[in-house]
C-alpha atoms as a PDB file:
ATOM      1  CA  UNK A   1       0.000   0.000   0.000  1.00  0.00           C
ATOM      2  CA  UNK A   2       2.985   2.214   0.615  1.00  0.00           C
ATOM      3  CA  UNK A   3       3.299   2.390  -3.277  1.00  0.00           C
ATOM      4  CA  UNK A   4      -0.012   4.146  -4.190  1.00  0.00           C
ATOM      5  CA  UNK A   5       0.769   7.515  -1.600  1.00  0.00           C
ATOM      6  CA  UNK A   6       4.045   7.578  -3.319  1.00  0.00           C
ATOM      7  CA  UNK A   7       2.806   7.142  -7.006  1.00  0.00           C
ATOM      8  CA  UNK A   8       0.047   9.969  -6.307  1.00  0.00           C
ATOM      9  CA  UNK A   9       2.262  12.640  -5.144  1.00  0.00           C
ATOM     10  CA  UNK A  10       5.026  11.915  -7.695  1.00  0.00           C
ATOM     11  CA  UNK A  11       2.719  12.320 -10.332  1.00  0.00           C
ATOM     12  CA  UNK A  12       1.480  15.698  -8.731  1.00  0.00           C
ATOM     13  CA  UNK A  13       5.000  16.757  -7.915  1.00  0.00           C
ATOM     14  CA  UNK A  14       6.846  16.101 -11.345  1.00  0.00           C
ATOM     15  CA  UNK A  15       3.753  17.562 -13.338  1.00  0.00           C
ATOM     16  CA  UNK A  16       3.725  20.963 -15.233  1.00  0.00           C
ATOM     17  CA  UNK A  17       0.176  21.832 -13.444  1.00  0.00           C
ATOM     18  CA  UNK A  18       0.258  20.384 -10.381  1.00  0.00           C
ATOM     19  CA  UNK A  19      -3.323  21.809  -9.740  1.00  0.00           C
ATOM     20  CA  UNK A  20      -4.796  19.764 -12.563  1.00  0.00           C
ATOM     21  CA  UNK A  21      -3.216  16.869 -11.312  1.00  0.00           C
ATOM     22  CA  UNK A  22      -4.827  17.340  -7.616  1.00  0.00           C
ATOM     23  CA  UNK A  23      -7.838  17.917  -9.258  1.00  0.00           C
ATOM     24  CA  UNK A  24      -7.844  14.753 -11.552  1.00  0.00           C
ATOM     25  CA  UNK A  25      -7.220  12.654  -8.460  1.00  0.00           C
ATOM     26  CA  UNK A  26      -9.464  14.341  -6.505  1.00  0.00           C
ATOM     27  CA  UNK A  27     -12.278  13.272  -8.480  1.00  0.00           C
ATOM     28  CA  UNK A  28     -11.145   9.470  -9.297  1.00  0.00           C
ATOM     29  CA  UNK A  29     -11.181   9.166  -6.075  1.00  0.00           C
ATOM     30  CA  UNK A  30     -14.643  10.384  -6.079  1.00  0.00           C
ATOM     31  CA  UNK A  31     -14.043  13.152  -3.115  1.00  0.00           C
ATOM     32  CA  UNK A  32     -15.600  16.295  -2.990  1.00  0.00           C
ATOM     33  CA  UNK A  33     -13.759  19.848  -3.125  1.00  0.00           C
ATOM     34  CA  UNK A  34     -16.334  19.959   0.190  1.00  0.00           C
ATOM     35  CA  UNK A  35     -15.190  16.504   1.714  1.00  0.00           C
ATOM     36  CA  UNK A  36     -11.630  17.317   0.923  1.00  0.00           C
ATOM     37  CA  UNK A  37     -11.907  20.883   2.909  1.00  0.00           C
ATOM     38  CA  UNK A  38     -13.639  19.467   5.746  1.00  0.00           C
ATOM     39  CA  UNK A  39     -11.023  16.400   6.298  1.00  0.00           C
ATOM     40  CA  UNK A  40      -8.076  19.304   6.099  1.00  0.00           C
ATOM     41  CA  UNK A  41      -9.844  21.746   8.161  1.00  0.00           C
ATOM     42  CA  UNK A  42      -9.651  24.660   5.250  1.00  0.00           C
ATOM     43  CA  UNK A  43     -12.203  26.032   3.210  1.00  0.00           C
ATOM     44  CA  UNK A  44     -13.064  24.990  -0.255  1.00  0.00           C
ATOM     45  CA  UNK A  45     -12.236  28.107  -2.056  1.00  0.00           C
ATOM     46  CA  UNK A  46      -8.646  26.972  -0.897  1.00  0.00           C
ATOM     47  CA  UNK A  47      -8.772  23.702  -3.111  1.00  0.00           C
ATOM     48  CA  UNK A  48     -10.114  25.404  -5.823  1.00  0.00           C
ATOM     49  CA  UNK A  49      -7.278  28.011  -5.898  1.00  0.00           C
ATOM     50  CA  UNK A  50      -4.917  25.444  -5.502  1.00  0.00           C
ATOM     51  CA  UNK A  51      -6.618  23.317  -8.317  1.00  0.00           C
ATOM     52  CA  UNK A  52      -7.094  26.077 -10.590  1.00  0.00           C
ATOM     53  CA  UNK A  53      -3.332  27.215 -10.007  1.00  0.00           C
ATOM     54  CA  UNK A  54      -4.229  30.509  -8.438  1.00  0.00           C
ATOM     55  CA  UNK A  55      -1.992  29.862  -5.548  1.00  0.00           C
ATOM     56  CA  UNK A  56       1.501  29.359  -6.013  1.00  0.00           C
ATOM     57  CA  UNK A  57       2.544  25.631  -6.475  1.00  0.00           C
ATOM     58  CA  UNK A  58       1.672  23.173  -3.773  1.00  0.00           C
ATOM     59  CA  UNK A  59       4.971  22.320  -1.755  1.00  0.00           C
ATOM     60  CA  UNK A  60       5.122  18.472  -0.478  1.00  0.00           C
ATOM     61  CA  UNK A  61       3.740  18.657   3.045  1.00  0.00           C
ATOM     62  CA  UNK A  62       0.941  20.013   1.130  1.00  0.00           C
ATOM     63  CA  UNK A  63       0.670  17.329  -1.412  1.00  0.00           C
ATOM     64  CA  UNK A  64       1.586  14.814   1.578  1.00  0.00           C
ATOM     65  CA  UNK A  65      -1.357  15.854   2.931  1.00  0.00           C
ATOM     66  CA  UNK A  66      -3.677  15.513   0.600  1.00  0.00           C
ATOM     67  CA  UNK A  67      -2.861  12.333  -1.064  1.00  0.00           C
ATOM     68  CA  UNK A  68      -3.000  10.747   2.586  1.00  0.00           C
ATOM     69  CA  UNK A  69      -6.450  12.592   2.768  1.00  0.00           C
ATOM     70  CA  UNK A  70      -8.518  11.356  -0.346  1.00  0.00           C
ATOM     71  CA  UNK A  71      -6.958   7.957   0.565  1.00  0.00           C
ATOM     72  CA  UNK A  72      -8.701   8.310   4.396  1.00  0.00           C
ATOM     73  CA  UNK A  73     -11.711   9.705   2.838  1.00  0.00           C
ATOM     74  CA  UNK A  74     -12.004   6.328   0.661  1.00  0.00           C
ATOM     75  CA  UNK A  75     -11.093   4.288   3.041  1.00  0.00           C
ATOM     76  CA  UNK A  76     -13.976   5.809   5.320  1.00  0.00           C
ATOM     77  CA  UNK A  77     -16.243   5.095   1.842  1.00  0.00           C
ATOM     78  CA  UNK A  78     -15.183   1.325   1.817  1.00  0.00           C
ATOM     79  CA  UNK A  79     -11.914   1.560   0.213  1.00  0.00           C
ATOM     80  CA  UNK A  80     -13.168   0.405  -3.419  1.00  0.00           C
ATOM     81  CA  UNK A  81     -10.372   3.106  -4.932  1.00  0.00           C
ATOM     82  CA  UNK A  82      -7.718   1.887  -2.986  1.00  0.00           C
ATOM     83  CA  UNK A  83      -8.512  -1.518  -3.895  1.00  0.00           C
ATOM     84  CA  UNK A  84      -8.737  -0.727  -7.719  1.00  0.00           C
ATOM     85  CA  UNK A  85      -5.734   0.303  -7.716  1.00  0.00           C
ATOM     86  CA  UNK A  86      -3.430  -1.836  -5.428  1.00  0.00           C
ATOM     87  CA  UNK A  87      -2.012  -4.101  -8.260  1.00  0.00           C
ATOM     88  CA  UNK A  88       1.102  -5.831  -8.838  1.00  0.00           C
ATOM     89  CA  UNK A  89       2.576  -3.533 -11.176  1.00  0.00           C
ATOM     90  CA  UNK A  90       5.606  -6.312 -11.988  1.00  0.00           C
ATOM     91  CA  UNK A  91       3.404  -8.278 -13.456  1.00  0.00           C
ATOM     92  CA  UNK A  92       2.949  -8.632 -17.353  1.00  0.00           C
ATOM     93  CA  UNK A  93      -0.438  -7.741 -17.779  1.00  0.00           C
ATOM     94  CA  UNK A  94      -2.590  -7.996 -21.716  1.00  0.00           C
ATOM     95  CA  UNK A  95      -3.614  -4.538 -21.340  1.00  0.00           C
ATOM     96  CA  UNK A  96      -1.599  -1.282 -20.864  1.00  0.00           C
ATOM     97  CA  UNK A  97      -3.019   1.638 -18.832  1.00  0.00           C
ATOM     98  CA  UNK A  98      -2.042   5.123 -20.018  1.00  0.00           C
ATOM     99  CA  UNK A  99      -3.142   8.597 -18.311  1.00  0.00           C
ATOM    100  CA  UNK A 100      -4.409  12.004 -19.625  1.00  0.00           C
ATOM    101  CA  UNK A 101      -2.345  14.827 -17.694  1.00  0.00           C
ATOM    102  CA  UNK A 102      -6.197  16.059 -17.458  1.00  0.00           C
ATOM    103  CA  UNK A 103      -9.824  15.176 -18.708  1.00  0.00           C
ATOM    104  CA  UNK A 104     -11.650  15.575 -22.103  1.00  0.00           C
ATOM    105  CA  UNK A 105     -14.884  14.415 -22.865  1.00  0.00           C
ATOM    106  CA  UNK A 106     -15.710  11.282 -25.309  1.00  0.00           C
ATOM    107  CA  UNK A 107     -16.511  12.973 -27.905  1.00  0.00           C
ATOM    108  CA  UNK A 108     -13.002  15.044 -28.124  1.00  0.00           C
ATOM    109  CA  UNK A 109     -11.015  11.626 -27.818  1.00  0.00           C
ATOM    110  CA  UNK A 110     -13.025  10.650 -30.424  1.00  0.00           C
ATOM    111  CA  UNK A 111     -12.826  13.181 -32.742  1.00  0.00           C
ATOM    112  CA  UNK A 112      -9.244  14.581 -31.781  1.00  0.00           C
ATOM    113  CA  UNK A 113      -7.438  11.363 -30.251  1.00  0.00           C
ATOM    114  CA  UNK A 114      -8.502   8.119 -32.232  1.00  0.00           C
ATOM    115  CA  UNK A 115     -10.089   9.453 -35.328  1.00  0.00           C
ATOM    116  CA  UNK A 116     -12.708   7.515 -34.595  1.00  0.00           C
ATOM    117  CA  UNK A 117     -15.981   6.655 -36.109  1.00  0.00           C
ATOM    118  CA  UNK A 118     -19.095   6.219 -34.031  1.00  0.00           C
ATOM    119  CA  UNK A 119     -21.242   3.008 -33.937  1.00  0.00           C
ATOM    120  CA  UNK A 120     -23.499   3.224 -31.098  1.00  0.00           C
ATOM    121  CA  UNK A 121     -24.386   6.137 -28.473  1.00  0.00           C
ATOM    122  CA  UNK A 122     -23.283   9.076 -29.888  1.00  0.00           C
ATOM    123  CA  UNK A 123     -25.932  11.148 -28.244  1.00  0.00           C
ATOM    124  CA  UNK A 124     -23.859   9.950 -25.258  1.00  0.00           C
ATOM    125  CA  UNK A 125     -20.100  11.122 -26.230  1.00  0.00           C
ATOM    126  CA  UNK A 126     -20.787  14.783 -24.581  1.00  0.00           C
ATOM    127  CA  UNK A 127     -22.037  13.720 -21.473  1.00  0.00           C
ATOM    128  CA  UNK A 128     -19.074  11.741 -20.121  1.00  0.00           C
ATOM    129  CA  UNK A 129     -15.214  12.450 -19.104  1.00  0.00           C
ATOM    130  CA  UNK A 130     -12.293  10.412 -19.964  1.00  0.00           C
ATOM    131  CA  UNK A 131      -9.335  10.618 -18.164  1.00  0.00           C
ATOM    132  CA  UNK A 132      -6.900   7.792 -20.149  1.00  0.00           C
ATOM    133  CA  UNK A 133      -7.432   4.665 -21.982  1.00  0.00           C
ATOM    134  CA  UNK A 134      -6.922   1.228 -21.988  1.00  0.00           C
ATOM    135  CA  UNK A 135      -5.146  -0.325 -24.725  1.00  0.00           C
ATOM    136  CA  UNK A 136      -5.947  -4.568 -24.171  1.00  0.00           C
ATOM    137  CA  UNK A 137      -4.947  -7.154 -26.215  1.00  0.00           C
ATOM    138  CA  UNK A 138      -7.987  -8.788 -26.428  1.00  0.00           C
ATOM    139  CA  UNK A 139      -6.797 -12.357 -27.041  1.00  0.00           C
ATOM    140  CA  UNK A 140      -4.309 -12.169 -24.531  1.00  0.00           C
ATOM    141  CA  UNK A 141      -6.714 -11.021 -22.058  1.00  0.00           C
ATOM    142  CA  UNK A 142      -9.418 -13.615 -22.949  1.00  0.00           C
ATOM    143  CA  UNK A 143      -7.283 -16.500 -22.102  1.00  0.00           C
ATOM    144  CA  UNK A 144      -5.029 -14.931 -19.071  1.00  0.00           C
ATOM    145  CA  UNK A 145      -6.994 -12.642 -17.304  1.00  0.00           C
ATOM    146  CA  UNK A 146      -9.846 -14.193 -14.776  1.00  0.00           C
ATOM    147  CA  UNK A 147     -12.857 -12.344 -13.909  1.00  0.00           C
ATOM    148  CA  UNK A 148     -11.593 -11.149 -10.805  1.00  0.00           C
ATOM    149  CA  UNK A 149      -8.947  -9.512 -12.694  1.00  0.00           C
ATOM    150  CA  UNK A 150     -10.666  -7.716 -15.049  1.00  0.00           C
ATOM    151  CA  UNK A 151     -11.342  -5.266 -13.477  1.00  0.00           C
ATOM    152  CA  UNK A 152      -7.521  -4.127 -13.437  1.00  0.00           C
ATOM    153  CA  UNK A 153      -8.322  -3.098 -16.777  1.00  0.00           C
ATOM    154  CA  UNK A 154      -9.859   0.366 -15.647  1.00  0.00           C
ATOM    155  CA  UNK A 155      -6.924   1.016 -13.301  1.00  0.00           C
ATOM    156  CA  UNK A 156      -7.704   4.183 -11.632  1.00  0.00           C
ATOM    157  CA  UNK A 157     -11.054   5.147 -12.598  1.00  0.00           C
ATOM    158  CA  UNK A 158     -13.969   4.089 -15.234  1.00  0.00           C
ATOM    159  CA  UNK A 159     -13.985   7.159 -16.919  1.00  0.00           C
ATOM    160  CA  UNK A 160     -12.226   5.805 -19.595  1.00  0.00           C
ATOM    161  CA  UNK A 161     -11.597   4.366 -23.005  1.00  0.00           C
ATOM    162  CA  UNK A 162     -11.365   0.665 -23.450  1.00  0.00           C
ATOM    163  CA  UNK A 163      -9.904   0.163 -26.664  1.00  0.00           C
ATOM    164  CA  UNK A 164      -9.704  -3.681 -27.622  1.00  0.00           C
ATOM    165  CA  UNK A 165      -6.906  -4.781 -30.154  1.00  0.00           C
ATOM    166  CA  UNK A 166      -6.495  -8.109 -31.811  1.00  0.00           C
ATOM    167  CA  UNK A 167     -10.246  -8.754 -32.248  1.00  0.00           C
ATOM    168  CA  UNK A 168     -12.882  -9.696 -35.222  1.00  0.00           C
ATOM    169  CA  UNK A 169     -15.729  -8.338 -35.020  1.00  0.00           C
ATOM    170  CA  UNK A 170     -15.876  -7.357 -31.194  1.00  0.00           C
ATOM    171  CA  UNK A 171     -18.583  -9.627 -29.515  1.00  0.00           C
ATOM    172  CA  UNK A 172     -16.308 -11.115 -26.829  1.00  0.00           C
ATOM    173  CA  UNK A 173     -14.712  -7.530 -25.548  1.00  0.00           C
ATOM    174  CA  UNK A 174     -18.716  -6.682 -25.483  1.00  0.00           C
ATOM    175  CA  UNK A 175     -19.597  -9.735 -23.866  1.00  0.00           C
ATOM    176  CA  UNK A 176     -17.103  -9.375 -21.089  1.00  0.00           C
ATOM    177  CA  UNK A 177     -18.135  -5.509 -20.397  1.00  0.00           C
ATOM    178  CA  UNK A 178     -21.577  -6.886 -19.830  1.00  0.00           C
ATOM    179  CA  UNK A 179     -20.878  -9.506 -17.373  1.00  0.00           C
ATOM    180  CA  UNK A 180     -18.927  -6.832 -15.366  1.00  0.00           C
ATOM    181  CA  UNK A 181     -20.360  -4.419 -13.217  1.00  0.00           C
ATOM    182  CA  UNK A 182     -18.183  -1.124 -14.145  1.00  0.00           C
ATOM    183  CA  UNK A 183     -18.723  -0.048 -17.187  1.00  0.00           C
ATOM    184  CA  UNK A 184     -15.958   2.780 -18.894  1.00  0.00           C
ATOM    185  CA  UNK A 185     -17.464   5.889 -20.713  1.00  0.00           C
ATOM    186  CA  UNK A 186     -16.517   4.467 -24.112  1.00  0.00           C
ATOM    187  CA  UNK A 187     -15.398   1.355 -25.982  1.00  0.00           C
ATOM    188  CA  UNK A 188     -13.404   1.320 -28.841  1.00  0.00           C
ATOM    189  CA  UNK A 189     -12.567  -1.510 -31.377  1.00  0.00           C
ATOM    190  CA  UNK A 190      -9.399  -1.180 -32.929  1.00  0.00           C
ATOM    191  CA  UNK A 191      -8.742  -2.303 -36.843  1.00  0.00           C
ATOM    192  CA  UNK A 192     -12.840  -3.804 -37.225  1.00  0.00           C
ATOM    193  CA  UNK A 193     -14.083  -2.649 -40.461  1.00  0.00           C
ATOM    194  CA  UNK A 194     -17.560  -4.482 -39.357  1.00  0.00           C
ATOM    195  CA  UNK A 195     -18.845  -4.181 -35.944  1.00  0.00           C
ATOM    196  CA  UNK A 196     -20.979  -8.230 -35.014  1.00  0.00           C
ATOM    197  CA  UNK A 197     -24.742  -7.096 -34.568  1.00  0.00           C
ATOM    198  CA  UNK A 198     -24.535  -9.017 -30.821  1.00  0.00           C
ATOM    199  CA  UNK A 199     -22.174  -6.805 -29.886  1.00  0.00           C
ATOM    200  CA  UNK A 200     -23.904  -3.303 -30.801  1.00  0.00           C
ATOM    201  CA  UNK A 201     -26.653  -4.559 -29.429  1.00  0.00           C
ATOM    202  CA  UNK A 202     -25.087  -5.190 -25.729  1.00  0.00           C
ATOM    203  CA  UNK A 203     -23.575  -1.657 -26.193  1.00  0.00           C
ATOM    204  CA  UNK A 204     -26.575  -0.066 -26.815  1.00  0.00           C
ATOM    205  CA  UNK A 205     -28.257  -1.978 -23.653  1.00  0.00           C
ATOM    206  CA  UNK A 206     -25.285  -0.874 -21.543  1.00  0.00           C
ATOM    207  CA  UNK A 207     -25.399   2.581 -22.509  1.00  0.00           C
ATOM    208  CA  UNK A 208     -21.951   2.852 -23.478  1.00  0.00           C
ATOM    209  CA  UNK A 209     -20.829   4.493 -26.739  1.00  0.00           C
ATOM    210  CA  UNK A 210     -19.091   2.347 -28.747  1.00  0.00           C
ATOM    211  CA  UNK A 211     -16.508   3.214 -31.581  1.00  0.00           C
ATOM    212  CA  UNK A 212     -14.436   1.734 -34.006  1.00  0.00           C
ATOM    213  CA  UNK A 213     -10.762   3.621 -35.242  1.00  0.00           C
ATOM    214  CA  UNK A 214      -8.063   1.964 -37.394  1.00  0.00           C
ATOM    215  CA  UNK A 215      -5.613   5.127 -36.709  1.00  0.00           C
ATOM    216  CA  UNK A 216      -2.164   2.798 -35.891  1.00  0.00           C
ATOM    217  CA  UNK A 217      -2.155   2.947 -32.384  1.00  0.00           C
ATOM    218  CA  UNK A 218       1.693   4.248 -32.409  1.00  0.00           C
ATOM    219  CA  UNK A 219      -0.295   7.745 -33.471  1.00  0.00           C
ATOM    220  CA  UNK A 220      -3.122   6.853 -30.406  1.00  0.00           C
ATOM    221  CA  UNK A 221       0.110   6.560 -27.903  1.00  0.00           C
ATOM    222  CA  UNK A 222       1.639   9.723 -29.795  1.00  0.00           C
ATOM    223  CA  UNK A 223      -1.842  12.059 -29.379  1.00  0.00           C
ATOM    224  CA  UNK A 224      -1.864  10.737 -25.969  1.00  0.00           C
ATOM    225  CA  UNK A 225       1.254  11.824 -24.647  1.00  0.00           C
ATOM    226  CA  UNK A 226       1.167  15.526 -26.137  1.00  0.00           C
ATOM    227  CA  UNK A 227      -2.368  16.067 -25.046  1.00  0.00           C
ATOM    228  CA  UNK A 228      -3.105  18.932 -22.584  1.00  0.00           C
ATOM    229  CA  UNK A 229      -6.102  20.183 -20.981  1.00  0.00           C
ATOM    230  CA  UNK A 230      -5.584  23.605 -22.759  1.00  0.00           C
ATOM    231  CA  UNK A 231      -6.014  21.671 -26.180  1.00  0.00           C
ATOM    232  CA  UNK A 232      -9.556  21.517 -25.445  1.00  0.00           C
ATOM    233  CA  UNK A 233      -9.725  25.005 -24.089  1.00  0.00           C
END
């Protein structure tokens, strides 16, 4: 567990906005600018001005102190963050987890990440946030990873894109979304030129927008790592 605390405030210390970076794990964690106030006995115009960079950079006690606070206020919650993300990261997983420096919605990783085309739910793409992806090779992960494991694939949070590699026509990366019970904000089927019927029909009963892209996903990885939050601006 020592790992996570660590991991957190590195990220937050080493980035180029700190104040994003509280903010974006401030809300995977699903804690309040209200909660996190009340747990460090200041008010919440203080977290805003540190998450909007009004105040000068956070210093470490400060990040020290809230890293160890949103993992409290969890653990107070049940500790179902914490537990999503205490993995073994040593071992060789089928999927690889990579991290927006901020949030976008699904529509603008659509449009501006994946150049991706829209199959199902795209009166949906505007109303959810994204905050990385998923890239899982879906062949690998049928055979290795068991159900209890699968849900490793969201690492930090749900709002995400799942984008499934190595597949046909994308029933079985459907069919285990379905018999799971977090769902990410989008799906994405990498290299399909025809999406299986099944499979857009589980999407649409799931409510989760689901695309298909065949940009090479050396150019996804590419997008991914120069994207800021003032891109979207």
């Amino acid at each position: 567990m020592d790992k996570l605390p660590l991991k957190i405030a590195g990220e937050i210390t080493l980035s180029e906005s700190p104040g994003t970076s509280l903010k974006k794990w401030r809300e995977i964690f699903g804690v309040t600018q209200t909660e996190l106030a009340d747990h460090l006995g200041v008010t919440s115009s203080t977290i805003s001005d540190y998450e909007s960079n009004r105040r000068e950079s956070p210093g470490t006690g400060i990040i020290q102190r809230f890293v160890k606070a949103i993992i409290e206020i969890d653990k107070q919650k049940g500790g179902w963050t914490v537990k999503r993300l205490s993995r073994d990261d040593d071992v060789e997983e089928p999927y690889e987890l990579l991290s927006l420096t901020g949030s976008m919605s699904s529509k603008e990783f659509v449009e501006d990440i994946i150049d991706g085309e829209v199959v199902v739910g795209e009166e949906k793409l505007d109303k959810s946030k994204i905050y990385g992806c998923t890239l899982i090779d879906s062949l690998r992960a049928i055979v290795e990873l068991p159900c209890d494991r699968f849900i490793n694939i969201y690492g930090s949070t749900t709002e995400r894109a799942l984008i499934f590699q190595n597949v046909s026509m994308g029933r079985s990366p459907l069919v285990a979304v379905r018999v799971t019970e977090l769902k990410p904000s989008l799906i994405v089927l990498h290299n399909v030129s025809e999406v299986d019927k099944v499979g857009k029909k589980i999407a649409k009963a799931e409510g989760v927008p689901l695309v298909k892209t065949i940009l090479p996903m050396s150019k996804i990885k590419e997008r991914i790592s120069e994207f800021s939050p003032e891109d979207i601006q």
